[in-house]
Protein backbone atom coordinates (compact mmCIF):
# COMPACT_ATOMS: atom_id res chain seq x y z
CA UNK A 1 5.44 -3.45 18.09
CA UNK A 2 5.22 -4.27 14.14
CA UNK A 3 7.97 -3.72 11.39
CA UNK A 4 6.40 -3.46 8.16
CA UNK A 5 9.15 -3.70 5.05
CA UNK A 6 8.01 -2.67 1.92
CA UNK A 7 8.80 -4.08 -1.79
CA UNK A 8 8.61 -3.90 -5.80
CA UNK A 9 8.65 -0.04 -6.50
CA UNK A 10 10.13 0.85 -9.67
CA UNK A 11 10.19 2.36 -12.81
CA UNK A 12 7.28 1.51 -15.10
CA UNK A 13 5.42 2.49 -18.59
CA UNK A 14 2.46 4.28 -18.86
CA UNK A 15 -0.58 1.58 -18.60
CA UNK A 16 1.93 -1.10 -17.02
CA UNK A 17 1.25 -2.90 -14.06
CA UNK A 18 3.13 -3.47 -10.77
CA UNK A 19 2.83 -4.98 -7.66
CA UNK A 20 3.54 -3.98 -4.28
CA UNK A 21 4.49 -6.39 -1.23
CA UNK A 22 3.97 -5.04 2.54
CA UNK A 23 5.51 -8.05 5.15
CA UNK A 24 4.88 -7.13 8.18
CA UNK A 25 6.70 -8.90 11.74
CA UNK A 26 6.31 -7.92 15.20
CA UNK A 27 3.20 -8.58 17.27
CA UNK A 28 0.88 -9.54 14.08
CA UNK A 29 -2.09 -10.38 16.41
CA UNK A 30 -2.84 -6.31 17.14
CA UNK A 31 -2.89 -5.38 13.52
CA UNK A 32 -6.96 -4.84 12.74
CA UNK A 33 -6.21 -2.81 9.38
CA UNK A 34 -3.58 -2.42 7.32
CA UNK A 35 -3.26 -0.15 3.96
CA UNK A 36 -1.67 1.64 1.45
CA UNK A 37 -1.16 5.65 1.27
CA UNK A 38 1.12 7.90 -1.26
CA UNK A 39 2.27 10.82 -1.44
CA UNK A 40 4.13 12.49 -4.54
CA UNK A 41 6.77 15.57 -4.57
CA UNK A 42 5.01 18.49 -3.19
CA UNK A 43 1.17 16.81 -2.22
CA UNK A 44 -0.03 15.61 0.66
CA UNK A 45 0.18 11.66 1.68
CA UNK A 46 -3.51 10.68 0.28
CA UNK A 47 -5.39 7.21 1.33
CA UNK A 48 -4.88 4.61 -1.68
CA UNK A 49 -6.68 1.29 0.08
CA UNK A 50 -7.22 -0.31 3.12
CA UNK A 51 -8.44 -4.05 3.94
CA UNK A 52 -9.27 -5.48 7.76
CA UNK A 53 -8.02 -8.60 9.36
CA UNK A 54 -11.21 -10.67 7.74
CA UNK A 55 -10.57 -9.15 3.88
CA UNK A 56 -13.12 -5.97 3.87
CA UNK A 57 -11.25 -3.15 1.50
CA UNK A 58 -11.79 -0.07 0.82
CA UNK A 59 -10.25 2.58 -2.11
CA UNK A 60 -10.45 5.96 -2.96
CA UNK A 61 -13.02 6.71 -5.46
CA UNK A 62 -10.53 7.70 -8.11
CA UNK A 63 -8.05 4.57 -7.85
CA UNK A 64 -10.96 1.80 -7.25
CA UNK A 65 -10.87 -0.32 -10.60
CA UNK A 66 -7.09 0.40 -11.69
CA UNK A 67 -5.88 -0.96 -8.01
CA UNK A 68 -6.48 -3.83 -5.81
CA UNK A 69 -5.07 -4.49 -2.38
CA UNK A 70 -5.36 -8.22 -1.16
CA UNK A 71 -3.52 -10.22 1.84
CA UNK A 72 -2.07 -13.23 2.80
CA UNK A 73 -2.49 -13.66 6.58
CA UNK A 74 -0.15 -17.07 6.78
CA UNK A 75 2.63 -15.06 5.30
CA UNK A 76 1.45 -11.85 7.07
CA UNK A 77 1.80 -10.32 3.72
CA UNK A 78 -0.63 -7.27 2.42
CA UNK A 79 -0.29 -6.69 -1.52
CA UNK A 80 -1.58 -3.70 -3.90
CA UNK A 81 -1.89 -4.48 -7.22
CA UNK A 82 -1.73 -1.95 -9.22
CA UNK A 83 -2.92 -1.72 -12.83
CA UNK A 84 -3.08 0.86 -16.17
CA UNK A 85 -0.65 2.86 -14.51
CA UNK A 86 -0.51 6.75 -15.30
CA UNK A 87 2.15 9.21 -14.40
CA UNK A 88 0.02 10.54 -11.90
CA UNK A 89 0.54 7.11 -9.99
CA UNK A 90 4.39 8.42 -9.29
CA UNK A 91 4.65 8.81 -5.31
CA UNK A 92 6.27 7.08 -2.79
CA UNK A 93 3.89 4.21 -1.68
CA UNK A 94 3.37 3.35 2.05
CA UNK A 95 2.09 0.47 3.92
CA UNK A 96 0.18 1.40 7.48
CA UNK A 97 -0.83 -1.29 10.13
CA UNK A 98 -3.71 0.08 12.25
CA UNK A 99 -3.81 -1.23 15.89
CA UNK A 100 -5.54 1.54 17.76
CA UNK A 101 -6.54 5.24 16.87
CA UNK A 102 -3.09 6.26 18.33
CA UNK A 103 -1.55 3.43 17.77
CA UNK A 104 0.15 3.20 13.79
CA UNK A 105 2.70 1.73 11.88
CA UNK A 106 4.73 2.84 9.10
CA UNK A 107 7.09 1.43 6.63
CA UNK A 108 9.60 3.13 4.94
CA UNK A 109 8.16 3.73 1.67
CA UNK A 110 8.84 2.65 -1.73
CA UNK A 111 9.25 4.37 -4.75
CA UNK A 112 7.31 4.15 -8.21
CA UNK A 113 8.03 6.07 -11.27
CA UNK A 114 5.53 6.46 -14.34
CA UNK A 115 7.29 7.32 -17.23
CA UNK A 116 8.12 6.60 -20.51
């Protein structure tokens, strides 16, 4: 099994910048893909990145130039950095760890706020 613990939500200004730490634990070796998903108040959870075990990513088409997702496999550690922020960024942000196509992992979430 994998724990995944989330970090560095917040508040931020329109066209700040944060950035968001996934650790993960647990049986590291199974994890093939790991991401980042949102979903704000009322919406469904929408795909924000992904990036395999060898450093492919992938974005949605909208976020692709404001956000980058990146990882540190010695400290098992996938990051999205996320940049020009707008306050249709606020959601709660979620890291995934893919292992099989019924076999995922969720973290709890954390929250970022847009606003001035």
């Amino acid at each position: 099994q994998v724990q995944l613990v989330e970090s560095g939500g917040g508040l931020v200004q329109p066209g700040g910048s944060l950035r968001l730490s996934c650790e993960a634990s647990g049986s590291i070796f199974s994890i093939a893909t790991m991401g980042w998903y949102r979903q704000a108040p009322g919406k469904e959870r929408e795909l924000v990145a992904t990036i395999t075990r060898g450093g492919t990513s992938n974005y949605a088409g909208s976020l692709k130039g404001r956000f980058t997702i990146s990882r540190d496999n010695a400290k098992n550690t996938v990051y999205l950095q996320m940049n020009n922020l707008k306050p249709e960024d606020t959601a709660v942000y979620s890291c995934n760890a893919y292992v099989a196509i019924s076999l995922n992992y969720w973290g709890k979430g954390t929250l970022v706020t847009v606003s001035s």
